[in-house]
Protein backbone atom coordinates (compact mmCIF):
# COMPACT_ATOMS: atom_id res chain seq x y z
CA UNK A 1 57.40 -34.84 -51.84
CA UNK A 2 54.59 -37.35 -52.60
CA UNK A 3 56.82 -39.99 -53.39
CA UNK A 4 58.95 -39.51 -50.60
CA UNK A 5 55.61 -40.24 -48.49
CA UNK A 6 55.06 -42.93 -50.53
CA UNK A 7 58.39 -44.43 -50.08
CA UNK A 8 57.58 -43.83 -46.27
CA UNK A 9 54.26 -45.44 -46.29
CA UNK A 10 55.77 -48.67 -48.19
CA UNK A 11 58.84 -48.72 -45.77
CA UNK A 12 56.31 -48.65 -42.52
CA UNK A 13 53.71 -51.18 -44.61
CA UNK A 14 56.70 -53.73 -44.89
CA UNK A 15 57.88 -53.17 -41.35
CA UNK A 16 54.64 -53.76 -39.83
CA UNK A 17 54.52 -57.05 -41.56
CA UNK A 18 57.35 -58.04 -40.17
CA UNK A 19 56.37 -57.39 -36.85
CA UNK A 20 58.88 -53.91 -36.87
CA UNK A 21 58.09 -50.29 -36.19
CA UNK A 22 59.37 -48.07 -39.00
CA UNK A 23 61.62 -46.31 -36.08
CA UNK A 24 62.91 -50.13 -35.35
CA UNK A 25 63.46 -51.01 -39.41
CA UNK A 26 64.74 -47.88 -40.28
CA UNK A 27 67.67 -47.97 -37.25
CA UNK A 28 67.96 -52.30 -38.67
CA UNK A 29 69.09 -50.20 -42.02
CA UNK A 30 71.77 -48.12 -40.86
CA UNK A 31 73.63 -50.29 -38.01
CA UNK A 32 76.33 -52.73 -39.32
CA UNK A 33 77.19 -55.28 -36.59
CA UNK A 34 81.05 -55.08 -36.56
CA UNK A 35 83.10 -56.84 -39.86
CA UNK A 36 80.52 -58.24 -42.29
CA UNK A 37 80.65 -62.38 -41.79
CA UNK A 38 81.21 -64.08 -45.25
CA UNK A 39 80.85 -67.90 -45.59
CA UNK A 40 83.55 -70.18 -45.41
CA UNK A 41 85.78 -71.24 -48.56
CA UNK A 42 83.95 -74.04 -50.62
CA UNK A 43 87.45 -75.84 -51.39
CA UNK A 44 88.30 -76.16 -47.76
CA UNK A 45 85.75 -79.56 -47.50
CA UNK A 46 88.46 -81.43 -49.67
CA UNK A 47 90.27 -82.04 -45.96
CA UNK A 48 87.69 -83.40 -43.57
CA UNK A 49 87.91 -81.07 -40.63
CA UNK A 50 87.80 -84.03 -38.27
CA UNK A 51 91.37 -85.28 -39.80
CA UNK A 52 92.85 -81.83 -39.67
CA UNK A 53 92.03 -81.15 -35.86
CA UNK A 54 93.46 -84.28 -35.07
CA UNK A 55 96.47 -84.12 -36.96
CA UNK A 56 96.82 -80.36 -35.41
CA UNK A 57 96.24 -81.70 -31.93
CA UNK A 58 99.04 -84.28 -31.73
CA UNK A 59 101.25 -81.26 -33.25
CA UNK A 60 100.40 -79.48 -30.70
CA UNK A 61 101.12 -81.92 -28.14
CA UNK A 62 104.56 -82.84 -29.83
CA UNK A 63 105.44 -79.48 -29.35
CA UNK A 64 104.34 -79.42 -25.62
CA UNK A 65 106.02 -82.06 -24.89
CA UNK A 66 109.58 -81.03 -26.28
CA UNK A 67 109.28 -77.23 -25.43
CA UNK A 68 108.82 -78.89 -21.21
CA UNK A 69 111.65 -80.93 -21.79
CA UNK A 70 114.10 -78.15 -22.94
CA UNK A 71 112.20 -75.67 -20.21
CA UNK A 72 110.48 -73.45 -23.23
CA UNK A 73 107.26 -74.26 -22.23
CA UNK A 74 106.46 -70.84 -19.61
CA UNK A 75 104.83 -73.05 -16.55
CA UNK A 76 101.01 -72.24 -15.86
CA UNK A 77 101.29 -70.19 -12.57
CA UNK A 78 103.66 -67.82 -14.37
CA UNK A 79 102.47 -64.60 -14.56
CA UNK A 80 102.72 -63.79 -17.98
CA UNK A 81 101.16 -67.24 -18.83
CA UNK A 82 97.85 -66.37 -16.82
CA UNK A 83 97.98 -62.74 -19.00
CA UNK A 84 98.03 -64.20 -22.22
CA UNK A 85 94.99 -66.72 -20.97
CA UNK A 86 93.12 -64.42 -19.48
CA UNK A 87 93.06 -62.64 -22.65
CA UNK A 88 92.47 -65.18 -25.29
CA UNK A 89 89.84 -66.93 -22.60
CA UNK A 90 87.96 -62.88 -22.93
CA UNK A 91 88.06 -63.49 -26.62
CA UNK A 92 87.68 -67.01 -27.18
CA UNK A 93 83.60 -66.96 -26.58
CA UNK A 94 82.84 -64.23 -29.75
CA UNK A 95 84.37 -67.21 -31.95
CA UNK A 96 81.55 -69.19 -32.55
CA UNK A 97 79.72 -66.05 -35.08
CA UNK A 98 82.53 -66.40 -37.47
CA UNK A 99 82.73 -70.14 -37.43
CA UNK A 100 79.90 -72.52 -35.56
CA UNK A 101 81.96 -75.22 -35.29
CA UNK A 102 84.09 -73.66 -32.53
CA UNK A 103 82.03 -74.08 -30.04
CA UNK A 104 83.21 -78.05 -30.31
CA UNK A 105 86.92 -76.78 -30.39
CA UNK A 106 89.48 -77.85 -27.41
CA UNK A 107 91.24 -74.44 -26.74
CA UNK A 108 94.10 -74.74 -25.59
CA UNK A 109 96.61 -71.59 -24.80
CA UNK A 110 100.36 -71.90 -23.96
CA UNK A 111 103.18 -69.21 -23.60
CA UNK A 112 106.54 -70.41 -25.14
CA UNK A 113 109.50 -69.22 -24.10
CA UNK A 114 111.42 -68.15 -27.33
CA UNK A 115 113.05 -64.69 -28.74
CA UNK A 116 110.67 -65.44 -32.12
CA UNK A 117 108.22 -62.45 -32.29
CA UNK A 118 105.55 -64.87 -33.33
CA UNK A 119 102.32 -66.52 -32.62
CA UNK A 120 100.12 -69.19 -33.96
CA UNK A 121 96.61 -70.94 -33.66
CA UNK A 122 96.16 -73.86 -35.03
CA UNK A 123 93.30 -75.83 -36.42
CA UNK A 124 90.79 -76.80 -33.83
CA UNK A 125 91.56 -73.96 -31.49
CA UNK A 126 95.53 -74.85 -29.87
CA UNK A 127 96.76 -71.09 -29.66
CA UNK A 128 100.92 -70.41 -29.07
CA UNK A 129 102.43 -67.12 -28.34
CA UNK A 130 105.84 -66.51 -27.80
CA UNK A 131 107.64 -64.43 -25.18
CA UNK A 132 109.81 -62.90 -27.98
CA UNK A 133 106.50 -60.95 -29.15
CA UNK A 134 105.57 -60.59 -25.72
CA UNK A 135 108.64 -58.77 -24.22
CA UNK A 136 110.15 -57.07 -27.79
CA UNK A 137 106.89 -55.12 -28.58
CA UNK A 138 106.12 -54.40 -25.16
CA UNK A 139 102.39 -55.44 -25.59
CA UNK A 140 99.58 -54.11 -23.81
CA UNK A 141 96.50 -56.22 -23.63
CA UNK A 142 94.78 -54.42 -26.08
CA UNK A 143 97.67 -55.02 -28.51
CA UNK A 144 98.05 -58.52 -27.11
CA UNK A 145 93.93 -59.03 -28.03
CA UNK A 146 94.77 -57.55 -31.65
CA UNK A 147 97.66 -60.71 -31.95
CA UNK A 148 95.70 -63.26 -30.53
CA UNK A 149 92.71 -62.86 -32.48
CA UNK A 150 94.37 -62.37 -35.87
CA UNK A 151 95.64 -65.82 -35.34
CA UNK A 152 92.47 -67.08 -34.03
CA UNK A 153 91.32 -65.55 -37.26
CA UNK A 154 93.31 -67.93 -39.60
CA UNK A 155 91.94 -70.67 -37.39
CA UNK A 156 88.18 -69.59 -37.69
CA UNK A 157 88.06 -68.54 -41.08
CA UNK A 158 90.28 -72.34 -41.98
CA UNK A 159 92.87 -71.00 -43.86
CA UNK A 160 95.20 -73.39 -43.19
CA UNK A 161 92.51 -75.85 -44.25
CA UNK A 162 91.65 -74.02 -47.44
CA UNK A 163 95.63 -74.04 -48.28
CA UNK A 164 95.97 -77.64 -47.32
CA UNK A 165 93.17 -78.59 -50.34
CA UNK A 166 94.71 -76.44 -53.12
CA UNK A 167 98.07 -77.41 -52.58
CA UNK A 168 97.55 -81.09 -51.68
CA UNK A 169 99.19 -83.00 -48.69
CA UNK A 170 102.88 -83.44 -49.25
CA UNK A 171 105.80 -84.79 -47.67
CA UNK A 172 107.16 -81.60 -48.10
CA UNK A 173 104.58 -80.16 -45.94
CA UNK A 174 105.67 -82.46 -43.33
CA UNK A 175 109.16 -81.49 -43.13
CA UNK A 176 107.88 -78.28 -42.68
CA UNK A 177 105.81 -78.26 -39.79
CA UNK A 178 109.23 -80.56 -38.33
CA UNK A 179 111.52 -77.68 -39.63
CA UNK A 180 109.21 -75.54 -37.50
CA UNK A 181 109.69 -77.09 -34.08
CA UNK A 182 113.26 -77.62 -35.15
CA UNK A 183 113.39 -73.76 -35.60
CA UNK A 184 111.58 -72.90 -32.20
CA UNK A 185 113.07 -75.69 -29.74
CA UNK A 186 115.51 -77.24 -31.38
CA UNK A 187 113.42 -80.11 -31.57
CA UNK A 188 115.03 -83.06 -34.22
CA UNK A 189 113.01 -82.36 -36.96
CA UNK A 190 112.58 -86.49 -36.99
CA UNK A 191 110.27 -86.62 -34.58
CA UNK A 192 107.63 -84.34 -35.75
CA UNK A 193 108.02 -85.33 -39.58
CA UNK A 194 105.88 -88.51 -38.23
CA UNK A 195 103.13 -86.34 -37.51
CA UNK A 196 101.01 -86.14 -39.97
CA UNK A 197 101.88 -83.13 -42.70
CA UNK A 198 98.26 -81.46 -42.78
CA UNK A 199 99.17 -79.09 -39.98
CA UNK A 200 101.86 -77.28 -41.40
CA UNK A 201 100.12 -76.26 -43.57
CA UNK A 202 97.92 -74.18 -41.06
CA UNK A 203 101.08 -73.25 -38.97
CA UNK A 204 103.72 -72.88 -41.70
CA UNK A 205 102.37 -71.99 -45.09
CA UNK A 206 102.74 -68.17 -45.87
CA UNK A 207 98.77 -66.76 -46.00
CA UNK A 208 97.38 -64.75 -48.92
CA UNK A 209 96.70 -61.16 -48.83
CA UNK A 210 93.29 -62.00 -49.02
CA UNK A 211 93.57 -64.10 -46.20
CA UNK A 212 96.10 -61.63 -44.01
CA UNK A 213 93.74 -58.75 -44.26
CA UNK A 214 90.34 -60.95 -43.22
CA UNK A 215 92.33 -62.48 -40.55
CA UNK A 216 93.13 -58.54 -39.66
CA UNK A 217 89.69 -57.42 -39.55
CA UNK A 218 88.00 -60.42 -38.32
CA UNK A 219 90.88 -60.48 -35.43
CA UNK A 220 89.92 -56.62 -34.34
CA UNK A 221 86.03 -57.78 -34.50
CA UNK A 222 86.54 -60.33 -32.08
CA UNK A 223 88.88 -58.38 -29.80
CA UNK A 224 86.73 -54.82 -29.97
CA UNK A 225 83.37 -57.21 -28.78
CA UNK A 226 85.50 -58.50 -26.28
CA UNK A 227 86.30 -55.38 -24.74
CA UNK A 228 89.72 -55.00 -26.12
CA UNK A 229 90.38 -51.23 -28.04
CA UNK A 230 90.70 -52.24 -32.09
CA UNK A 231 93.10 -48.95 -32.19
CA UNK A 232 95.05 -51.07 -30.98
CA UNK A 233 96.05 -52.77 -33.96
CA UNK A 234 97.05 -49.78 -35.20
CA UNK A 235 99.62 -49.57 -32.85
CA UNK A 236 101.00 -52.19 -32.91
CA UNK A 237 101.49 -52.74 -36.36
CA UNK A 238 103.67 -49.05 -36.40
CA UNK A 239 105.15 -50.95 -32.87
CA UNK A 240 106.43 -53.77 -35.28
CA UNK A 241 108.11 -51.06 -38.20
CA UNK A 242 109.98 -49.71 -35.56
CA UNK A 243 111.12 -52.94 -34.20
CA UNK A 244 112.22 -53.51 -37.51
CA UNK A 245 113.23 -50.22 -39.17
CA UNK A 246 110.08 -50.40 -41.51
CA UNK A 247 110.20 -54.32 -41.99
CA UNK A 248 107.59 -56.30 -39.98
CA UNK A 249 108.75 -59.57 -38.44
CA UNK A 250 108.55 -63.07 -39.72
CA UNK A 251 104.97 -62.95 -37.47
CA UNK A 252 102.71 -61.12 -40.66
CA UNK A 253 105.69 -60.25 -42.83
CA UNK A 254 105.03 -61.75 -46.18
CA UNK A 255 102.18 -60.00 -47.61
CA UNK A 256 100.41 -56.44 -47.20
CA UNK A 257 103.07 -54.13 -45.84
CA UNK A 258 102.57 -52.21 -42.45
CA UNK A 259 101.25 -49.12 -43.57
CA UNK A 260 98.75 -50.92 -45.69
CA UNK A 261 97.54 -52.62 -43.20
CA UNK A 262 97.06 -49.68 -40.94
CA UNK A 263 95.22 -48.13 -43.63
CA UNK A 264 92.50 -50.70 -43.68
CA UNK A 265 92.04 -50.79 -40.36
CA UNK A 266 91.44 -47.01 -40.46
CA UNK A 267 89.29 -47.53 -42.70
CA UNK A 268 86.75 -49.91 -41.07
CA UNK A 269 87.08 -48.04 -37.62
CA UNK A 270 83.72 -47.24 -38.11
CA UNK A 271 82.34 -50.18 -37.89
CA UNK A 272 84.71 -51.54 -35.33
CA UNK A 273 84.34 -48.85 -32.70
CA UNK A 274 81.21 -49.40 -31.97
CA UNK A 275 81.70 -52.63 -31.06
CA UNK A 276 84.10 -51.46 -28.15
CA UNK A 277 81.78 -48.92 -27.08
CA UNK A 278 79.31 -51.42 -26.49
CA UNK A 279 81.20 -53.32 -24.67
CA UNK A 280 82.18 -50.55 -22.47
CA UNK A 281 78.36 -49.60 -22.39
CA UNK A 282 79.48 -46.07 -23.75
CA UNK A 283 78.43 -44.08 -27.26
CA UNK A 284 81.83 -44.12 -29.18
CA UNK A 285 82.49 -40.50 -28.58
CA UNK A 286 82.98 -40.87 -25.30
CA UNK A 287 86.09 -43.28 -25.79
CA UNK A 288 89.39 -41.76 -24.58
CA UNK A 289 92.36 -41.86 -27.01
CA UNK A 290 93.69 -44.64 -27.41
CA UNK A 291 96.95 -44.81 -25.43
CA UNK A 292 100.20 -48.07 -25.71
CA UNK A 293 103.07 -47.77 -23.48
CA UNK A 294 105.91 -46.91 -25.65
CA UNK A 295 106.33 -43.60 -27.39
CA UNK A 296 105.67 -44.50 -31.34
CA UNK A 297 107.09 -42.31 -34.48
C-alpha cells in the first residue's frame, strides 16, 4: 500500500512539472489518438519526391485527357461525381498527421466511367475512382470513405515511392503504367509509355501485406476523424466476397485475404471508434449499429 502511494506521489511530482494535474496525466496515459503514426520508410528518399509528383501529375493528366475524349471521364456536375468529392474533400484535411507534406499536395478527384471495381491515388494527391466500384458494391458513403482513404493511404504513407527505390526505375515499369490506361480506356499504350515510368509504380505495382494492412488502418483513421463510420470497412470488405464468391477484386486482391482483413480491423475498433464518436460529439456507446444498404451473408 505504501508503494502504491509512492508510485502516486512520483506520478503527481512528474505531472506537476510538466505543468499537468495527475487527473490530466493519468487520462494522457490511457487515451490512444486513433492508429499509432509511424515514420515514413527511410528507402523512399532514393526518388526525390519532387520528380515523383511530377511524373504522377502528367499521368494523371494523360489519363484525363484520353478518358474525355472516349467520354469515360464522368463530367463535374454529375451527381455521382460531386458524391465522391464531397467525400474525399471531408477526408482530404486529416491527411496532413500522417504525412506533412500534404498540405503542399494538388488534390485532385475524378470519377471514371469504367466496369473496373477499382480505385487509385496517386503520388502527390490525384485520386480516381471508378463507377464499376461505385455501382457493383452499392457503396454507401461510409463504405465509399473506407475506399477512398485506403488509397489515400498508399499515397500518404509513399508506398509507391518506397517500391519505386527498391525495385529501381525500369522500362518495364513504364509499359506498365501504359498497359494500365490501355486496360481502363483503351488508351494506345504508346502514348503513356512516354511518360515517365516512376508512376506505375505507385498505381500499378502489387503492395505488400505490410503495406495493404497500414494502408487499411491508416484509411479507417482518416475516414472515422472525418466523420465517416470505420465499421464500415468491415462491410464492405464481406460486400466484395460476395461480389466475388469469396475472391476480392483486382482493387485489394493480391495480398491479405478478406476475412483477414476484417479481422484486423476488429481488432483495432477500439481505437478507431472513438475517433467517430468524436466526431459525432457522442461517447462511443451511444453509436447506433452500423447499418449498409444491401443485406450481407
Amino acid at each position: 500500500m505504501k508503494k502504491l502511494k509512492h508510485l502516486t506521489l512520483c506520478a503527481a511530482l512528474l505531472a506537476s512539472f510538466a505543468g499537468v494535474t495527475p487527473a490530466q496525466a493519468q487520462k494522457e496515459q490511457v487515451v490512444q489518438d486513433g492508429i499509432a503514426v509511424k515514420p515514413l520508410s527511410r528507402v523512399r528518399v532514393l526518388v526525390p519526391e519532387e520528380q515523383m509528383n511530377e511524373a504522377a501529375a502528367q499521368q494523371y493528366r494523360e489519363m484525363l485527357s484520353q478518358a474525355q475524349q472516349k467520354g469515360a471521364l464522368v463530367p463535374a456536375t454529375d451527381p455521382q461525381t460531386k458524391r465522391v468529392r464531397g467525400v474525399a474533400q471531408r477526408i482530404i484535411p486529416y491527411a496532413p498527421r500522417w504525412n506533412a507534406n500534404a498540405k503542399k499536395w494538388n488534390w485532385e478527384v475524378n470519377l471514371f466511367d469504367s466496369p473496373q471495381v477499382n480505385a487509385f491515388c496517386m503520388p502527390g494527391g490525384r485520386i480516381g475512382v471508378f463507377t464499376g466500384i461505385v455501382n457493383q458494391l452499392k457503396l454507401t458513403d461510409d463504405e465509399m470513405a473506407a475506399i477512398i482513404g485506403h488509397e489515400v493511404a498508399h499515397a500518404l504513407r509513399e508506398h509507391g515511392r518506397e517500391r519505386t527505390a527498391k525495385s529501381g526505375i525500369t522500362s518495364m515499369v513504364a509499359r506498365g503504367a501504359g498497359a494500365l490506361g490501355a486496360a481502363i480506356f483503351g488508351i494506345d499504350p504508346n502514348i503513356t509509355n512516354t511518360v515517365t515510368g516512376m508512376i506505375g509504380q505507385g498505381v500499378v505495382l502489387k503492395f505488400s501485406r505490410d503495406e495493404e494492412r497500414e494502408a487499411d488502418l491508416v484509411g479507417l483513421d482518416i475516414a472515422a476523424r472525418a466523420g465517416y463510420d470505420p465499421r464500415a470497412g468491415i462491410a464492405l470488405w464481406r460486400k466484395m466476397a460476395m461480389l466475388n464468391k469469396g475472391a476480392p477484386p483486382e482493387f485489394l486482391s493480391t495480398h491479405p485475404g478478406g476475412e483477414t482483413r476484417i479481422r484486423d480491423m476488429e481488432e483495432h475498433m477500439n481505437v478507431l471508434l472513438p475517433l467517430y464518436a468524436r466526431s459525432k460529439n457522442v461517447p462511443v456507446n451511444r453509436l447506433p449499429p452500423y447499418r449498409t444498404n444491401v443485406a450481407i451473408r
